[in-house]
Protein backbone atom coordinates (compact mmCIF):
# COMPACT_ATOMS: atom_id res chain seq x y z
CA UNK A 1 21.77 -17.65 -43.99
CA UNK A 2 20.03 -15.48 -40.85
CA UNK A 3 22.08 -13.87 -38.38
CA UNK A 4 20.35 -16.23 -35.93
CA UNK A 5 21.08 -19.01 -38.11
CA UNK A 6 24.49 -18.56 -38.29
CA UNK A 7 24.89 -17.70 -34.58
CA UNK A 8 23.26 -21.70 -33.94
CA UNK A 9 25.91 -22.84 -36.86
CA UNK A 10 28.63 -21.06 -34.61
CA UNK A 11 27.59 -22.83 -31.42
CA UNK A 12 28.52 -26.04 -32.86
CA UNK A 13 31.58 -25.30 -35.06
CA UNK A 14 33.27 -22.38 -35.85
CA UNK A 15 35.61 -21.38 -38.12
CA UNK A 16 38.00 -18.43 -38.45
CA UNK A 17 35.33 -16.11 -40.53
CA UNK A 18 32.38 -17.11 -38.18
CA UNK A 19 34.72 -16.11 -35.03
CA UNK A 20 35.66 -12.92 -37.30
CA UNK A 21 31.79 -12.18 -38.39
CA UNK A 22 30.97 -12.71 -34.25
CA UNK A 23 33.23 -9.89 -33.30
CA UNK A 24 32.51 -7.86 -35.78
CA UNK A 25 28.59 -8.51 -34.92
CA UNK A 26 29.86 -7.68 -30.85
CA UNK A 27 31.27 -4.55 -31.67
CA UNK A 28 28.36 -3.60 -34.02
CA UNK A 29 26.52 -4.29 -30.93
CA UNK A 30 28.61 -2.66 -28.51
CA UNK A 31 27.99 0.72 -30.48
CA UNK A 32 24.47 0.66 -31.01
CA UNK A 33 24.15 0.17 -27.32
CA UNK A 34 26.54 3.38 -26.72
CA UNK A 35 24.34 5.25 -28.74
CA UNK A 36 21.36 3.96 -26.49
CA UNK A 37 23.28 4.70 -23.31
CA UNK A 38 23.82 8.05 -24.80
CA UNK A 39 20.40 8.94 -25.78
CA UNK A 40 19.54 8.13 -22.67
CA UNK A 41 21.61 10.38 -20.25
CA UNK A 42 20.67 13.23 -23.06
CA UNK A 43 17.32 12.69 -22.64
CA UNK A 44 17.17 11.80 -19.15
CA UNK A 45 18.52 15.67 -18.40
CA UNK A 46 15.82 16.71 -20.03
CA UNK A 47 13.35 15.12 -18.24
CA UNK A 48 15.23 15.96 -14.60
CA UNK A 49 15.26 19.51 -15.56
CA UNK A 50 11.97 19.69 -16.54
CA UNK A 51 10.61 17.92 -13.44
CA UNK A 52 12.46 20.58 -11.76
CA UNK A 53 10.68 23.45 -13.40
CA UNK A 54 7.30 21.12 -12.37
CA UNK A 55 7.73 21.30 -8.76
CA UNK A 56 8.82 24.69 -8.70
CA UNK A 57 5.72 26.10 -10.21
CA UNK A 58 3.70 23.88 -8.39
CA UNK A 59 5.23 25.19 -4.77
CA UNK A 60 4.54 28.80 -6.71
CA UNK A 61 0.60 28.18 -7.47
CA UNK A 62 0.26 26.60 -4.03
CA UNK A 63 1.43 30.12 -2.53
CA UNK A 64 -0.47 32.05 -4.86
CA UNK A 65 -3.59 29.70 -4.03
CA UNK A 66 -2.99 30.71 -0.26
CA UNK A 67 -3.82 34.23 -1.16
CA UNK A 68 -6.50 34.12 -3.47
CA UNK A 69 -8.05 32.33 -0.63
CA UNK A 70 -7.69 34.63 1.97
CA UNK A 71 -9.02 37.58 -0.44
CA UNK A 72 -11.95 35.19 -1.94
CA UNK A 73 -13.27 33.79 1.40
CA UNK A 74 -16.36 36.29 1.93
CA UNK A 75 -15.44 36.07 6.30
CA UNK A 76 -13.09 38.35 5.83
CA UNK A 77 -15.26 41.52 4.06
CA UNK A 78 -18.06 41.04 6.99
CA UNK A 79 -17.14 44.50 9.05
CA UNK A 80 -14.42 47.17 8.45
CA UNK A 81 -11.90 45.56 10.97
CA UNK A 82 -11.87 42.32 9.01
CA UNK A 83 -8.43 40.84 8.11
CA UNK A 84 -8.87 41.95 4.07
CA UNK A 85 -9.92 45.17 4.78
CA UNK A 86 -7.37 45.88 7.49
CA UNK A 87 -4.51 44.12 5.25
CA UNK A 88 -5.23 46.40 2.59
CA UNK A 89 -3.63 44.32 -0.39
CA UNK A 90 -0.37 44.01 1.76
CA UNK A 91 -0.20 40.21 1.97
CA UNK A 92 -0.54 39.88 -2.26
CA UNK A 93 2.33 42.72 -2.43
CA UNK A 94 4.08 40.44 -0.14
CA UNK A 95 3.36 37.50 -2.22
CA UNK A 96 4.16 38.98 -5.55
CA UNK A 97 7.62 40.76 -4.32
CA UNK A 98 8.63 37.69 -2.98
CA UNK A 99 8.78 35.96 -6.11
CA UNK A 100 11.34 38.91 -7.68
């Protein structure tokens, strides 16, 4: 006999090794889903620590992408008072001391 079939036996009568083989089968249960919840919360750190990582190197490539722009946009070589050439590589020492 099935585990389902004798769970549909149970529904109608029962005796005392059915109502012993349904606890036994609910506290089978009850573990396997403790191991679930388990698995879970391990796994779910994981993914909450990595997603943490994520947005903190995507906030650091967004600043970096700020001054790569500034040095690659072309307007700013034109004469020798434009903002690279005055700057002088000061706002990428900025940059990269600020992430120390």
């Amino acid at each position: 006999m099935t585990d389902q079939e004798r769970l549909e036996k149970c529904k109608v009568f029962a005796n005392a090794n059915d109502i012993d083989w349904l606890i036994s089968t609910v506290k089978e249960q009850q573990k396997k889903t403790e191991r679930w919840k388990n698995k879970y919360r391990f796994y779910k750190g994981f993914a909450d620590r990595f997603s943490d990582i994520i947005q903190e190197q995507e906030k650091e490539i967004a600043r970096l992408q700020k001054v790569l722009e500034f040095y690659a946009d072309k307007e700013n070589y034109i004469t020798f008072d434009s903002p690279a050439i005055k700057d002088q590589g000061a706002r990428a020492r900025q940059e990269l001391e600020s992430e120390r």
